[in-house]
C-alpha atoms as a PDB file:
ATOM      1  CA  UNK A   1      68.436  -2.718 -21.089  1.00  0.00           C
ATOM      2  CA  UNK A   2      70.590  -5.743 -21.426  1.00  0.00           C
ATOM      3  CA  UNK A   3      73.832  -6.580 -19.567  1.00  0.00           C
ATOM      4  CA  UNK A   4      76.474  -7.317 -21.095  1.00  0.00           C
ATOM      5  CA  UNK A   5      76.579 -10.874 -19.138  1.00  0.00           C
ATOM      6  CA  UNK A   6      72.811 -11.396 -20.825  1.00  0.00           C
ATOM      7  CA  UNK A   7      74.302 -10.298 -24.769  1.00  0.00           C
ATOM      8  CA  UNK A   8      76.787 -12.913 -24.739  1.00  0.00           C
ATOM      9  CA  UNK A   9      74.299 -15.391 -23.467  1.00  0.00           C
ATOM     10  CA  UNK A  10      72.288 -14.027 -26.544  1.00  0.00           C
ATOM     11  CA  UNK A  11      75.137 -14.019 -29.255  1.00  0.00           C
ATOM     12  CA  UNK A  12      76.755 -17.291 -27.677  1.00  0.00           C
ATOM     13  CA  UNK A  13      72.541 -19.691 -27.940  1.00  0.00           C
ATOM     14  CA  UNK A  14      72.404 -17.883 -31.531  1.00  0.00           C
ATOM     15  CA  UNK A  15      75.806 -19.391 -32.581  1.00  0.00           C
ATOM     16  CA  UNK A  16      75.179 -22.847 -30.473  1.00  0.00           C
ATOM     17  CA  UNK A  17      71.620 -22.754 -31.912  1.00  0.00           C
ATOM     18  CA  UNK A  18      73.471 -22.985 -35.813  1.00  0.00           C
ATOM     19  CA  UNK A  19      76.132 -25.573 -34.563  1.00  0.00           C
ATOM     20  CA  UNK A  20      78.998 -22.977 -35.812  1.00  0.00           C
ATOM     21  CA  UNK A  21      81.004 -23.458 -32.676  1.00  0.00           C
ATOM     22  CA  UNK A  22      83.049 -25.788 -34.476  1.00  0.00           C
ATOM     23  CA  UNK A  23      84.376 -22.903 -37.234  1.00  0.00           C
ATOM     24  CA  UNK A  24      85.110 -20.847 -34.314  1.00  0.00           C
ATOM     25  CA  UNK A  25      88.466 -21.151 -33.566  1.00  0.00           C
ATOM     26  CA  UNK A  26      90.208 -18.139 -31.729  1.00  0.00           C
ATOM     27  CA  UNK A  27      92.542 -17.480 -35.191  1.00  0.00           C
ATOM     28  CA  UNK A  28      89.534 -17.316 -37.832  1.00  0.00           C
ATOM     29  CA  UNK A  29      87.022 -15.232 -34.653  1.00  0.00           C
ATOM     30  CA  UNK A  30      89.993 -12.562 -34.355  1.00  0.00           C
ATOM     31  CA  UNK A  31      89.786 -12.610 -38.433  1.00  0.00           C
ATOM     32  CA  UNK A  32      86.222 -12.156 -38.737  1.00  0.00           C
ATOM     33  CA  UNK A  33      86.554  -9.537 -35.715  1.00  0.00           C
ATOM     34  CA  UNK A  34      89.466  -7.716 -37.667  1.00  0.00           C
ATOM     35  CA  UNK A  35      87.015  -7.892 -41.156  1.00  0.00           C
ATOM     36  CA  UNK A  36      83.764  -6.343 -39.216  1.00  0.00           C
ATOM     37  CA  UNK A  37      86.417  -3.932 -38.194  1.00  0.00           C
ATOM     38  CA  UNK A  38      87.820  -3.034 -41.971  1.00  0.00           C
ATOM     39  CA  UNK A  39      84.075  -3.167 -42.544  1.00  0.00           C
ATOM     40  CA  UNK A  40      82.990  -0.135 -40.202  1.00  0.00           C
ATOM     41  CA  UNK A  41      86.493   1.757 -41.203  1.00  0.00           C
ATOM     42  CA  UNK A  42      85.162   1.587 -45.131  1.00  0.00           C
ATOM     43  CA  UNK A  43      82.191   3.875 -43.785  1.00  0.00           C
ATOM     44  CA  UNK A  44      85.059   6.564 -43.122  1.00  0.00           C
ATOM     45  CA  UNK A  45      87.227   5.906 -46.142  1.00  0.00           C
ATOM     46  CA  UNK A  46      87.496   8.697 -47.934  1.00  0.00           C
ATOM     47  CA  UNK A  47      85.036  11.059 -46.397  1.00  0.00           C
ATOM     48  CA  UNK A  48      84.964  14.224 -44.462  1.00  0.00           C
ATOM     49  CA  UNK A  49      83.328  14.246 -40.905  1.00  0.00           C
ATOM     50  CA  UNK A  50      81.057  16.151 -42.329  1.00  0.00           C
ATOM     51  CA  UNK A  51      80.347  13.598 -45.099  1.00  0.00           C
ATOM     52  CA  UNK A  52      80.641  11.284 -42.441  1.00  0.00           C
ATOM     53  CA  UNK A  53      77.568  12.955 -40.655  1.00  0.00           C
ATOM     54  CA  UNK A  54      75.076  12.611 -43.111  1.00  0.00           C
ATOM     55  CA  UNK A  55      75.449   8.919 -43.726  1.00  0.00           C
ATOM     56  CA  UNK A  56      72.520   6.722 -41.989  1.00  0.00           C
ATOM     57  CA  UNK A  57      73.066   5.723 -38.333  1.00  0.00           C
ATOM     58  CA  UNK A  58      71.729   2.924 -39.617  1.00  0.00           C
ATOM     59  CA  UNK A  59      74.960   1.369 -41.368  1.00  0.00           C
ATOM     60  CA  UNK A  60      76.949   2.280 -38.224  1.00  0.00           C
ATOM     61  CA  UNK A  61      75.015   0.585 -35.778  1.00  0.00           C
ATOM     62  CA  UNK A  62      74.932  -2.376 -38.125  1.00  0.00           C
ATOM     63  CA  UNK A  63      78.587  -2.803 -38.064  1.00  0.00           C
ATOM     64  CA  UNK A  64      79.828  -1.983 -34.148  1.00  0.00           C
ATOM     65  CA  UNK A  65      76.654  -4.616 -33.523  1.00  0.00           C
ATOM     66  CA  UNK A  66      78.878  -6.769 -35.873  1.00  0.00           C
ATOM     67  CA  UNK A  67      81.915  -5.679 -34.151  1.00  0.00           C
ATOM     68  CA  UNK A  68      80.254  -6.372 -30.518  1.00  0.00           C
ATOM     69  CA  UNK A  69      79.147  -9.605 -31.903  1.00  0.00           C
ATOM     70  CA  UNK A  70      82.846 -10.881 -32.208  1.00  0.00           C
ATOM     71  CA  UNK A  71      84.017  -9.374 -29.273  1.00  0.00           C
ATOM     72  CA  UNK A  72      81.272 -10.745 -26.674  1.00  0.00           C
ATOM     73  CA  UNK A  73      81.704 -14.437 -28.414  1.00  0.00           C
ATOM     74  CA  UNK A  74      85.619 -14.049 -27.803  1.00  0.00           C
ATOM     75  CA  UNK A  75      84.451 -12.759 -23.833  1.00  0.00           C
ATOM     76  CA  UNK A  76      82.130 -15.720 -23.567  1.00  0.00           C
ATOM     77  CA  UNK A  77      84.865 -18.410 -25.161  1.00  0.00           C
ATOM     78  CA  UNK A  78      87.399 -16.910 -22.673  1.00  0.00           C
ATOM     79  CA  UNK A  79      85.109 -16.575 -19.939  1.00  0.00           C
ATOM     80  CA  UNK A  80      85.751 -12.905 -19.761  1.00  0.00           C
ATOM     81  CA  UNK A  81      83.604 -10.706 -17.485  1.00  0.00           C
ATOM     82  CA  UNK A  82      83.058  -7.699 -20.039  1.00  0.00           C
ATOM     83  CA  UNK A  83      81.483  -5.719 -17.306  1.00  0.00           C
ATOM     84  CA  UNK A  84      84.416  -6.361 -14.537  1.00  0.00           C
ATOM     85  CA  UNK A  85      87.127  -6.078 -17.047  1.00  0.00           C
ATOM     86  CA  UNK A  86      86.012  -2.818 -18.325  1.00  0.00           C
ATOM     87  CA  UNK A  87      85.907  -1.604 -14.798  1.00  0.00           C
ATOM     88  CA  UNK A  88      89.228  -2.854 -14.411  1.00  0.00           C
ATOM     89  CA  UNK A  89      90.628  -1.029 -17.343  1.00  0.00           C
ATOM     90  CA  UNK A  90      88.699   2.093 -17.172  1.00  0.00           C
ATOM     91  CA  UNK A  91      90.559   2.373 -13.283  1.00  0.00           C
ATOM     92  CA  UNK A  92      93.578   1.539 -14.709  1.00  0.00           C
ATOM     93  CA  UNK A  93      93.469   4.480 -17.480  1.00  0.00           C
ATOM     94  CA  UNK A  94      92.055   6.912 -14.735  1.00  0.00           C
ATOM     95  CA  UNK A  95      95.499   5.997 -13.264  1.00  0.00           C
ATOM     96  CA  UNK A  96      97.434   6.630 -16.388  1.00  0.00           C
ATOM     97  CA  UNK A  97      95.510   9.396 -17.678  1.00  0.00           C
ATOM     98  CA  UNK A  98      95.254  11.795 -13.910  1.00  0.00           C
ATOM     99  CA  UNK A  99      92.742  14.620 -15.412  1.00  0.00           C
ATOM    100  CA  UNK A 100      95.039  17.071 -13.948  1.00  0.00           C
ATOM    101  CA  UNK A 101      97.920  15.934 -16.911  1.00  0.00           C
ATOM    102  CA  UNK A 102      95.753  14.703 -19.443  1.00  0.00           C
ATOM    103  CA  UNK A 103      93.479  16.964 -19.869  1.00  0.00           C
ATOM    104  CA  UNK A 104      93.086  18.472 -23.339  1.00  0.00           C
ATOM    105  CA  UNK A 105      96.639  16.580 -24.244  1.00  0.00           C
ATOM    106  CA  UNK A 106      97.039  13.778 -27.086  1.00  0.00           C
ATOM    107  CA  UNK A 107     100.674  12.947 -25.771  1.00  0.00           C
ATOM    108  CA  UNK A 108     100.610   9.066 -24.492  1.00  0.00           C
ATOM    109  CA  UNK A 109     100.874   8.878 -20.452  1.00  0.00           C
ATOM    110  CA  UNK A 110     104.924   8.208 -20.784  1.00  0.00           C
ATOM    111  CA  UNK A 111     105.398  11.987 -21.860  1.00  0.00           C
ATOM    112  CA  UNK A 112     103.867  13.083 -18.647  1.00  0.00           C
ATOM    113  CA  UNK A 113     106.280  14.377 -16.083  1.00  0.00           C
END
């Protein structure tokens, strides 16, 4: 299994390897983030979850791979640490979102209390 450290390494020597570093500019990456995003949300348009069931796994692991893609090149330009910063906000959440008062709610952590 890779870390998340080694896929950035992977997507950052695949977009090096193709000189496209130059087109990536933080304003047309969050673009082509946003479009992989409108991209995986077209998969849902219009369809039950049970519709949504029986498409191929296929098509949705091609576009959160696409997704991931953008999001580990905007880590690796910002010299993010994916793995730290998730840990960071998954203990900040766990803070925000006590199981005792969250549990089985939808309300935002503001309503609590």
């Amino acid at each position: 299994m890779s870390s998340l450290r080694e896929l950035q390494l992977q997507v950052k020597t695949f977009r090096d390897e193709r000189d496209w570093k130059q087109f990536h500019n933080f304003k047309d990456m969050l673009l082509s983030l946003g479009l992989e995003v409108s991209e995986f949300s077209e998969l849902f348009q219009w369809k039950s979850d049970s519709e949504v069931k029986n498409l191929p796994r296929e098509s949705f692991g091609e576009e959160l791979a696409d997704i991931l893609y953008w999001v580990l090149l905007f880590a690796e330009d910002l010299d993010i640490d994916l793995e730290q910063a998730f840990g960071n906000k998954m203990l900040k959440n766990e803070g925000k979102y006590p199981v005792d008062q969250a549990r089985g709610k939808k309300e935002k952590y503001t309503s609590y209390k």
